[in-house]
Protein backbone atom coordinates (compact mmCIF):
# COMPACT_ATOMS: atom_id res chain seq x y z
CA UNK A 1 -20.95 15.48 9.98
CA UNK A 2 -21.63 14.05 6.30
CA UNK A 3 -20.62 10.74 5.96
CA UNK A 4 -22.39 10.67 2.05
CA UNK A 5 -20.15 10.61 -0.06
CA UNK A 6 -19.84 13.17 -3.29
CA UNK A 7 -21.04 12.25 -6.77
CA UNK A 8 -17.49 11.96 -8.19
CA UNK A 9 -16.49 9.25 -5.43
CA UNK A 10 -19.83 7.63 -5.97
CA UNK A 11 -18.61 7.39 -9.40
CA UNK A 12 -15.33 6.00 -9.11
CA UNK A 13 -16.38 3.31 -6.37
CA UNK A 14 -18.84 1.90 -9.40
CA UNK A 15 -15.93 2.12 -11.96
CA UNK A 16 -12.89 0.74 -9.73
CA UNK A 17 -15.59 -2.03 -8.29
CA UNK A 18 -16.64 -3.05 -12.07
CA UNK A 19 -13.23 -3.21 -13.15
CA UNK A 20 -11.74 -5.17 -10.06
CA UNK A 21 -15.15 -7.86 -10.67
CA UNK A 22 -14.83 -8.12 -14.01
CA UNK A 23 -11.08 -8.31 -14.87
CA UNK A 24 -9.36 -8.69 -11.75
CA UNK A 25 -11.38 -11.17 -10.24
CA UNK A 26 -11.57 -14.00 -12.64
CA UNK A 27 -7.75 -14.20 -12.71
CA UNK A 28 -7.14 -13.97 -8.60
CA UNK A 29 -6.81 -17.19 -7.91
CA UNK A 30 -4.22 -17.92 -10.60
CA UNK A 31 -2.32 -14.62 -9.65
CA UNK A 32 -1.62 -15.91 -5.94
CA UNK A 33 -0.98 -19.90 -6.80
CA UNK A 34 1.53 -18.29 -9.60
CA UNK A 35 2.94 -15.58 -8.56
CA UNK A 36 3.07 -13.76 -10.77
CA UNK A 37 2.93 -10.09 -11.32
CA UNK A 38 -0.60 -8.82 -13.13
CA UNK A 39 1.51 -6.33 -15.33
CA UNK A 40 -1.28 -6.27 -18.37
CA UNK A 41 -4.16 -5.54 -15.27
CA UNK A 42 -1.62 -2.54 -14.82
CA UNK A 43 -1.57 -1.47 -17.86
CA UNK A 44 -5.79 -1.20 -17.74
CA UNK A 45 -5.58 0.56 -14.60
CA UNK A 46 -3.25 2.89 -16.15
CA UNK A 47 -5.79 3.46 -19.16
CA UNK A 48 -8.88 4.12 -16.29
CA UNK A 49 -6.80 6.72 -15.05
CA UNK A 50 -6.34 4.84 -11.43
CA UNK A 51 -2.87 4.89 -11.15
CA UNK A 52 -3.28 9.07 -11.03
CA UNK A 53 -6.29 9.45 -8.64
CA UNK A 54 -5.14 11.61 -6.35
CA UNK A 55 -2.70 14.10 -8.54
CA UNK A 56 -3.68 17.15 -10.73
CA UNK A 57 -4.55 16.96 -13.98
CA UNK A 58 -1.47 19.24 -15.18
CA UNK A 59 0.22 15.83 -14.25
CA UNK A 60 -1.45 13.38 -15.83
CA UNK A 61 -3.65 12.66 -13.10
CA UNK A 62 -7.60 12.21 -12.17
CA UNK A 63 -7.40 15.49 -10.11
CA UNK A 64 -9.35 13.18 -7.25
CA UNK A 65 -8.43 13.29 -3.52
CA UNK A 66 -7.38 10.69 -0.63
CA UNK A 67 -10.79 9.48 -0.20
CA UNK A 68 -11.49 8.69 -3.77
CA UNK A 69 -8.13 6.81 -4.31
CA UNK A 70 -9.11 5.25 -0.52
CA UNK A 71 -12.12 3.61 -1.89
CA UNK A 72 -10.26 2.57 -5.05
CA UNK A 73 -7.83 0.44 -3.03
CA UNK A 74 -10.47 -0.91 -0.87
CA UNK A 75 -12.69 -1.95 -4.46
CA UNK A 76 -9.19 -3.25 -5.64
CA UNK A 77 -8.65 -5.21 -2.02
CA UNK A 78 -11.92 -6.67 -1.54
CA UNK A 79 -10.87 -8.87 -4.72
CA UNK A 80 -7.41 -9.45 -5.09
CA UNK A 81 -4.91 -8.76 -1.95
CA UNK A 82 -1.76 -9.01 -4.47
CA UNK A 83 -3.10 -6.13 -6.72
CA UNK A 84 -4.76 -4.23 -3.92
CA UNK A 85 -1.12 -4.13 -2.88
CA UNK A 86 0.81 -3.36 -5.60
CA UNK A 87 -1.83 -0.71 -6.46
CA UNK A 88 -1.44 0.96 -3.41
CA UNK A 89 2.31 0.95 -3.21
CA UNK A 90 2.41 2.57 -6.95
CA UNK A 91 0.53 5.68 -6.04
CA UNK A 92 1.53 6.35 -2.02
CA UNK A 93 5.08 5.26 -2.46
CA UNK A 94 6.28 5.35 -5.80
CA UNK A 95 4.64 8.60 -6.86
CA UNK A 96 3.22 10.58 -4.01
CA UNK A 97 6.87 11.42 -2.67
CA UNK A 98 7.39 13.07 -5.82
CA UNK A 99 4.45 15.11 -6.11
CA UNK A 100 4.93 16.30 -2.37
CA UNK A 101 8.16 17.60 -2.33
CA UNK A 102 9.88 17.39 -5.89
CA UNK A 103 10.26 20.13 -8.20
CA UNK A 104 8.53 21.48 -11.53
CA UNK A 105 10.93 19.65 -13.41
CA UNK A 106 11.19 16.57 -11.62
CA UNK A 107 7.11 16.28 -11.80
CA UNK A 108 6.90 16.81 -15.21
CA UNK A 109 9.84 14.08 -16.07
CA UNK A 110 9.03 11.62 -13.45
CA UNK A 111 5.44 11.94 -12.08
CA UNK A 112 3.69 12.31 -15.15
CA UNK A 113 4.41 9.46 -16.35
CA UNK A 114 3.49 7.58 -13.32
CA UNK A 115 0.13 9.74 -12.89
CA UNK A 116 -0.57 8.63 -16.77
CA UNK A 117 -0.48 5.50 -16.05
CA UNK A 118 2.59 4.89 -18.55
CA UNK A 119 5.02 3.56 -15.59
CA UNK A 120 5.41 2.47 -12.28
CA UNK A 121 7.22 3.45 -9.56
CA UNK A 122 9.09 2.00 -6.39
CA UNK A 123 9.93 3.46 -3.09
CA UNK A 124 13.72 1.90 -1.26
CA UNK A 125 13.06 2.02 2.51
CA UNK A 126 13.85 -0.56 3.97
CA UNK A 127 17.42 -2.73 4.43
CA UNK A 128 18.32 -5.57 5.94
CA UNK A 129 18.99 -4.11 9.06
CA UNK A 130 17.02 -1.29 9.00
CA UNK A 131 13.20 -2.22 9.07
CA UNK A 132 11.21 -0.07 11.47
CA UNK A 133 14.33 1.34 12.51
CA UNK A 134 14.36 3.58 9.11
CA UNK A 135 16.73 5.96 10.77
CA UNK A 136 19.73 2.83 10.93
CA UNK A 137 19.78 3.39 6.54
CA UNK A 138 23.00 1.74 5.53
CA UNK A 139 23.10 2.78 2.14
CA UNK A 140 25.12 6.42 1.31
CA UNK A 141 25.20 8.92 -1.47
CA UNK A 142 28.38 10.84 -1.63
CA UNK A 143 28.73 13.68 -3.54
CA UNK A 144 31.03 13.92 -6.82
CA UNK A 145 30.55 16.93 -8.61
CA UNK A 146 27.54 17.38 -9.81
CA UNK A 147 26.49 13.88 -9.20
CA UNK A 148 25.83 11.10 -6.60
CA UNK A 149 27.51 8.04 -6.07
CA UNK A 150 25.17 5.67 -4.39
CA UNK A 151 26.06 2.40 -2.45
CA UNK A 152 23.75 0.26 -0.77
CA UNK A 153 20.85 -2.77 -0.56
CA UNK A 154 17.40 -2.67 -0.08
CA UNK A 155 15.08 -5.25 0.60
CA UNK A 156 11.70 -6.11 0.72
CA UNK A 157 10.37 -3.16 -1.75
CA UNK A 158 7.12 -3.65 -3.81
CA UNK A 159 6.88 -3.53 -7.62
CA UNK A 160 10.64 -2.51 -8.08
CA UNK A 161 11.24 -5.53 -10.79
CA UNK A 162 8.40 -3.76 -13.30
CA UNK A 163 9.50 -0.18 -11.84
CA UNK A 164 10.77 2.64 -14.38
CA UNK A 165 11.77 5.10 -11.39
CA UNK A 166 12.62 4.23 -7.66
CA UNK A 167 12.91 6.74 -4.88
CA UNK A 168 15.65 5.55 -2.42
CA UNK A 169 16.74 6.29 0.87
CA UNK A 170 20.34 7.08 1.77
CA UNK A 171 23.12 8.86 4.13
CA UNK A 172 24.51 12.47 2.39
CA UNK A 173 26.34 13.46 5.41
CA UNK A 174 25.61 14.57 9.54
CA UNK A 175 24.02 17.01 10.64
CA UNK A 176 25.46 19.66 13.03
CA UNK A 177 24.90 17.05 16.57
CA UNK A 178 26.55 14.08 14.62
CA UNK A 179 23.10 11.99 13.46
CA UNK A 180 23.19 10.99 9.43
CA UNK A 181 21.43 13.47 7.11
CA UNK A 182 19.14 11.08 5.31
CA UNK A 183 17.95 12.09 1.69
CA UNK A 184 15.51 10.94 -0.76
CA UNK A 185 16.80 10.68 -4.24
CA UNK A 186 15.14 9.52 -7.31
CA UNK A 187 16.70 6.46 -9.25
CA UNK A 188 15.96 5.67 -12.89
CA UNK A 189 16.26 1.60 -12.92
CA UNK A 190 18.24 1.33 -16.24
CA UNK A 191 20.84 3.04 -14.77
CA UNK A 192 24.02 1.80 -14.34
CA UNK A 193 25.02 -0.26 -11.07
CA UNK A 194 21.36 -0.78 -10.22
CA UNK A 195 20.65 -4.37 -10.03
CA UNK A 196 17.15 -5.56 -8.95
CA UNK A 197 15.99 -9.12 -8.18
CA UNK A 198 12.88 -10.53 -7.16
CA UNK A 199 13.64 -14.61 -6.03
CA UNK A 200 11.18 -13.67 -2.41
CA UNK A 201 9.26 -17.44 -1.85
CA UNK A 202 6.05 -15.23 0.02
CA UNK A 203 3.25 -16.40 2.35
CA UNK A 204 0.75 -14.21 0.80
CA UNK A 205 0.29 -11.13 -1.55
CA UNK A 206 2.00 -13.66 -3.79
CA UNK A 207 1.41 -12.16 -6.76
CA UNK A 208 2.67 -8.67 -6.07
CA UNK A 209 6.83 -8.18 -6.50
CA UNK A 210 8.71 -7.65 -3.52
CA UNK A 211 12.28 -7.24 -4.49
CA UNK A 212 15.56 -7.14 -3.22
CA UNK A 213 17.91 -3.81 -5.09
CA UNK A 214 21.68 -3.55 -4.98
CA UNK A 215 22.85 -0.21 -5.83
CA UNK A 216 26.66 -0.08 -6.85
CA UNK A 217 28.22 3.02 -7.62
CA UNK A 218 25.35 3.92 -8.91
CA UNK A 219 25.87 8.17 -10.37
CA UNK A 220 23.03 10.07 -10.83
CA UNK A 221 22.46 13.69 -11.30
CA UNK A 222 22.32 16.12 -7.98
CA UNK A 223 19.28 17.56 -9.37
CA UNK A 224 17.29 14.21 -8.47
CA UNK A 225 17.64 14.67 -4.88
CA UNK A 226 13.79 14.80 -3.94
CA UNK A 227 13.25 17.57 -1.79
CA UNK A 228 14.86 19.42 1.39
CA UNK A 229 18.17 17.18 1.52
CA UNK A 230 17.89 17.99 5.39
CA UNK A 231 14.49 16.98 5.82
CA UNK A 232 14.80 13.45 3.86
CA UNK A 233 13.55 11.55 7.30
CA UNK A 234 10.31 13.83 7.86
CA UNK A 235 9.89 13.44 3.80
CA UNK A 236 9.21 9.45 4.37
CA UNK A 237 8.05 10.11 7.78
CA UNK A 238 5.18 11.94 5.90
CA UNK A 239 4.74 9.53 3.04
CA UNK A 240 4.31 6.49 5.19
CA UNK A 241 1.53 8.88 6.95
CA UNK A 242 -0.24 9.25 3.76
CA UNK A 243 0.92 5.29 2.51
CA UNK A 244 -0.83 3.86 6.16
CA UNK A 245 -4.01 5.50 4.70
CA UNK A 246 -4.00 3.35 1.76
CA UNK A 247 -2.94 0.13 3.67
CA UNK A 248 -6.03 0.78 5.70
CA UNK A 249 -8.53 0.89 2.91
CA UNK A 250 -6.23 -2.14 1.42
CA UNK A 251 -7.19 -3.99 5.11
CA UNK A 252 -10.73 -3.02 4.82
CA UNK A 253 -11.17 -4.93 1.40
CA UNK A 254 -9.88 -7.95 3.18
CA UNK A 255 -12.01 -7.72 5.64
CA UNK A 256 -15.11 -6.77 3.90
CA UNK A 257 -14.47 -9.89 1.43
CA UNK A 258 -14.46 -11.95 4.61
CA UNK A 259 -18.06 -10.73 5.50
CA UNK A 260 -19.14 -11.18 2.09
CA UNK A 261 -17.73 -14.57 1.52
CA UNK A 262 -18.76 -15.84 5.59
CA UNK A 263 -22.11 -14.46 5.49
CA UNK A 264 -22.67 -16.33 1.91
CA UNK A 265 -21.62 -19.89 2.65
CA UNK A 266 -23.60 -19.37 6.51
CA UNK A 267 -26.94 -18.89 4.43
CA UNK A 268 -25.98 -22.01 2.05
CA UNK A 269 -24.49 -24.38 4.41
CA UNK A 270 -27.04 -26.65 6.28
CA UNK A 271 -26.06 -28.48 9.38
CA UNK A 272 -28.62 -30.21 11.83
CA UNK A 273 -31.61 -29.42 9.38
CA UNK A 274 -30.97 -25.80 8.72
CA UNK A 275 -28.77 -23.09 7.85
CA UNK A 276 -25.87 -21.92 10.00
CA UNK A 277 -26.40 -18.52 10.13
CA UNK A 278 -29.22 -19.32 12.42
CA UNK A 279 -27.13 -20.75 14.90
CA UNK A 280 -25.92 -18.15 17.22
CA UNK A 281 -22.44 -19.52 17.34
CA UNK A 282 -21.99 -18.36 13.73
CA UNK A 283 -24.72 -14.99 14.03
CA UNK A 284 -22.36 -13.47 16.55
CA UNK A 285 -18.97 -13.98 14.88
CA UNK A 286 -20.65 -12.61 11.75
CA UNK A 287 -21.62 -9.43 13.95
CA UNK A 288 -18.50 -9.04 15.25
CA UNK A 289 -16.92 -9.31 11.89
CA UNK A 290 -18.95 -6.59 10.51
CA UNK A 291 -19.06 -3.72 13.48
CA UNK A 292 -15.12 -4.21 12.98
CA UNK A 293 -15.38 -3.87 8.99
CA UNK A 294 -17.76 -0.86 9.15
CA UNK A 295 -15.53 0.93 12.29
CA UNK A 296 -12.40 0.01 9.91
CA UNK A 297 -14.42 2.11 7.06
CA UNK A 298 -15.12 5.01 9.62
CA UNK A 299 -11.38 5.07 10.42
CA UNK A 300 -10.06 4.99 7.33
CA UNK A 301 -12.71 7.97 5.67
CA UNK A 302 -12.11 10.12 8.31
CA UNK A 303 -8.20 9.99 8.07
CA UNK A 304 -8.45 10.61 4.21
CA UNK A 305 -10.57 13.18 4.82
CA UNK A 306 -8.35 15.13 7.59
CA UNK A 307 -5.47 14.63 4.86
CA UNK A 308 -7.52 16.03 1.96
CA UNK A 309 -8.76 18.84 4.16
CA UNK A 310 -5.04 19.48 5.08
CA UNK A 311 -5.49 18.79 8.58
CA UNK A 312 -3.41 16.72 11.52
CA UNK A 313 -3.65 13.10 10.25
CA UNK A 314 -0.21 11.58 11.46
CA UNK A 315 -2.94 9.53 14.63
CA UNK A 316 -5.78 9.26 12.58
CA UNK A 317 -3.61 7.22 9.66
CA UNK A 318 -2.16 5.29 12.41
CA UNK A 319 -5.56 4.84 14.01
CA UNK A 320 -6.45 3.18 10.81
CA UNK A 321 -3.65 1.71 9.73
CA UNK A 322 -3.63 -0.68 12.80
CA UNK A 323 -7.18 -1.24 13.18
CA UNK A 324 -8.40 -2.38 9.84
CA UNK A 325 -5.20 -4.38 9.13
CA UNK A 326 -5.78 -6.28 12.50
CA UNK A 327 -9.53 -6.41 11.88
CA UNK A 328 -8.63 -7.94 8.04
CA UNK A 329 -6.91 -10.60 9.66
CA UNK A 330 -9.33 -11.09 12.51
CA UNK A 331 -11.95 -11.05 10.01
CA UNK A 332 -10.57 -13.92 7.36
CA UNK A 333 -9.76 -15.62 10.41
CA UNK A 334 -13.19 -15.83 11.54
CA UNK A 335 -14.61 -16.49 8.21
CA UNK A 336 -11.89 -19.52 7.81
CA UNK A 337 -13.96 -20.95 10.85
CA UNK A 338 -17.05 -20.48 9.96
CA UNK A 339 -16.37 -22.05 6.33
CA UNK A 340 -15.27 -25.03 8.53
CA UNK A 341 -12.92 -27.85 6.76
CA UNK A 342 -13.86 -25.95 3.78
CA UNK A 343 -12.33 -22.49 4.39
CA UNK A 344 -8.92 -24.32 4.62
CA UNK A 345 -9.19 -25.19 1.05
CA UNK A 346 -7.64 -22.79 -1.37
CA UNK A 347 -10.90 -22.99 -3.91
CA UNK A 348 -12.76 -21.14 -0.90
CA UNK A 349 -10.26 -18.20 -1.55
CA UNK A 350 -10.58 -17.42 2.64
CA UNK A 351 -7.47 -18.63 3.64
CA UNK A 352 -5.94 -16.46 0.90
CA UNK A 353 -7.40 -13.85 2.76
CA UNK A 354 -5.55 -14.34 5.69
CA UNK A 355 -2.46 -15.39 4.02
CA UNK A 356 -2.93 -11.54 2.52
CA UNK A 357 -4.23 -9.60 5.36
CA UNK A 358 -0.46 -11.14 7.71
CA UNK A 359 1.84 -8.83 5.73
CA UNK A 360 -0.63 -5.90 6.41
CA UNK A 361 0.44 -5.66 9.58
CA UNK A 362 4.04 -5.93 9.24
CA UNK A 363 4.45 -3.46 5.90
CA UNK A 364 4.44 0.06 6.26
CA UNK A 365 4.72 0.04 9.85
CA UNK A 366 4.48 -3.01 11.82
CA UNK A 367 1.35 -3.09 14.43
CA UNK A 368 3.93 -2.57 17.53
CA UNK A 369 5.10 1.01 15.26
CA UNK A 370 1.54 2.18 15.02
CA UNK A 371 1.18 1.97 18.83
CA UNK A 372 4.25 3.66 19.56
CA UNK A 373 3.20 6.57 16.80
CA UNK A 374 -0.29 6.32 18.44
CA UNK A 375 1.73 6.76 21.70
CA UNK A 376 3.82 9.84 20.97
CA UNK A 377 0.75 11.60 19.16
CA UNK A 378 -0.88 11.26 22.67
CA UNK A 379 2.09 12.44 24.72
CA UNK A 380 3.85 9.86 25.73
């Protein structure tokens, strides 16, 4: 076992954890109590080369692997929740899918530009009544000629309001017992009959869009369908694999900003004549805090490392998926308390923390999913 990690991810931890101190962090605060969508931090990112980490250079991207981009969402996470999400969303949802299973020409015309940094992307899962039941997709493409025709709502999807390209989900037809073929298919937003809003009032990650999209006879090409039109469930079956990785290393940020932030303000604060962190009270939730942040970090590594070593990773994502997202919100908990009156005050930036590290484990795949995944990888 090496757990060291290479020169080039040694690298891009320093870059991505400059960046994310000396841009992104200054402005957190006003990006949660706003709202409001960092698109010119984007645009940066784009110009680092983040938004291409894990994709070939013949693509526009970094030619990096899982791990790196791992540790870039983590960097991005451990400072701002909102962009940390919207960051990871970009690359595992909007632009992964079509670097796994699109073709020459639909990498060229819509990955590139996503790998460069140029655009974003947006991946339509989820409907109203068809959350972790992703196999209950309302929404249809019918064929017409050489087009689709595609009908349908999605809610809940991140960074579609500043997207240029959205994958969606939707019904093409049954399969030979009865069950609905489900495709992927790739959806410029300026096309007709697309209609995207983003009026979501949000808990936390406030300043990453979550919008809802109402397709409406909206016709595109056949030639966007993404992939094996038969295999469209596996497709996003596999994505969310990949996309639980980076929700991970999103939950480890969290959590590691919770040590940082609870060990600080434990040396400063004096109660009784002395600092807290002597009391034992406060020394043991500290320890718990960080055995859960550094087994989080084990978790996560390992499962990017299966994936970039193109082995089994479908347990180890969900492994870390549900551990380090219930660990981030364990962890900001426990830092809230130890901060006292104070960590309920938003200038503590704690309880933003916790208001961040909820959706973690509700989006891509809720906690209850991750079991039952864990579950069937075991046997069950």
């Amino acid at each position: 076992m090496d757990f060291n990690l290479t020169k080039e991810q040694t690298m891009i931890r320093k870059m991505v954890r400059d960046f994310a101190e000396e841009v992104i962090k200054p402005r957190t605060i006003e990006i949660d109590t706003e709202a409001k969508f960092p698109l010119d931090i984007f645009e940066q990112m784009g110009e680092l080369g983040l938004l291409g980490i894990p994709f070939p250079e013949e693509y526009g991207g970094s030619g990096g692997d899982t791990l790196s981009y791992a540790i870039a969402v983590e960097e991005i996470g451990r400072v701002c929740g909102s962009t940390g999400l919207s960051y990871a969303a970009a690359v595992s949802l909007g632009a992964s899918p079509i670097y796994y299973f699109g073709t020459e020409e639909q990498k060229q015309k819509y990955l590139t530009p996503l790998a460069e940094g140029k655009a974003l992307g947006s991946f339509g899962l989820t409907e109203p009544n068809a959350g972790s039941d992703a196999g209950g997709t309302k929404t249809t493409a019918v064929e017409d000629g050489d087009d689709f025709i595609i009908n349908g709502e999605k809610c809940f999807i991140t960074n579609a309001s500043f997207a240029k390209t959205l994958i969606v989900t939707a019904v093409t037809g049954k399969n030979e017992k009865g069950r609905n073929i489900i495709s992927a298919i790739i959806v410029p937003t300026d096309t007709e009959g697309v209609t995207i809003t983003s009026n979501y009032d949000k808990m936390g990650v406030r300043g990453s869009d979550t919008a809802e999209i109402v397709l409406d006879n909206v016709r595109v090409p056949k030639s966007n369908l993404l992939g094996d039109p038969q295999k469209g469930f596996s497709q996003f079956l596999y994505t969310l694999d990949g996309g639980r990785i980076s929700i991970a290393a999103l939950g480890l940020g969290i959590a590691q900003a919770s040590l940082d932030k609870a060990l600080q303000y434990a040396k400063e604060r004096k109660q009784f004549g002395k600092s807290i962190s002597n009391f034992q009270a406060i020394q043991f939730k500290l320890a718990d805090i960080a055995m859960e942040v550094e087994l989080s970090r084990n978790m996560v590594y390992k499962a990017a490392w299966l994936k970039d070593n193109n082995q089994p990773f479908t347990k180890e994502s969900a492994y870390a998926k549900l551990f380090a997202t219930e660990t981030a919100f364990r962890a900001a908990n426990q830092a809230i308390q130890i901060h006292g009156g104070y960590g309920y005050m938003r200038e503590y930036e704690v309880e933003r923390y916790l208001r961040d590290a909820k959706l973690l484990e509700i989006g891509e795949g809720t906690s209850e999913v991750q079991r039952l995944v864990i579950a069937r990888q075991l046997g069950c």
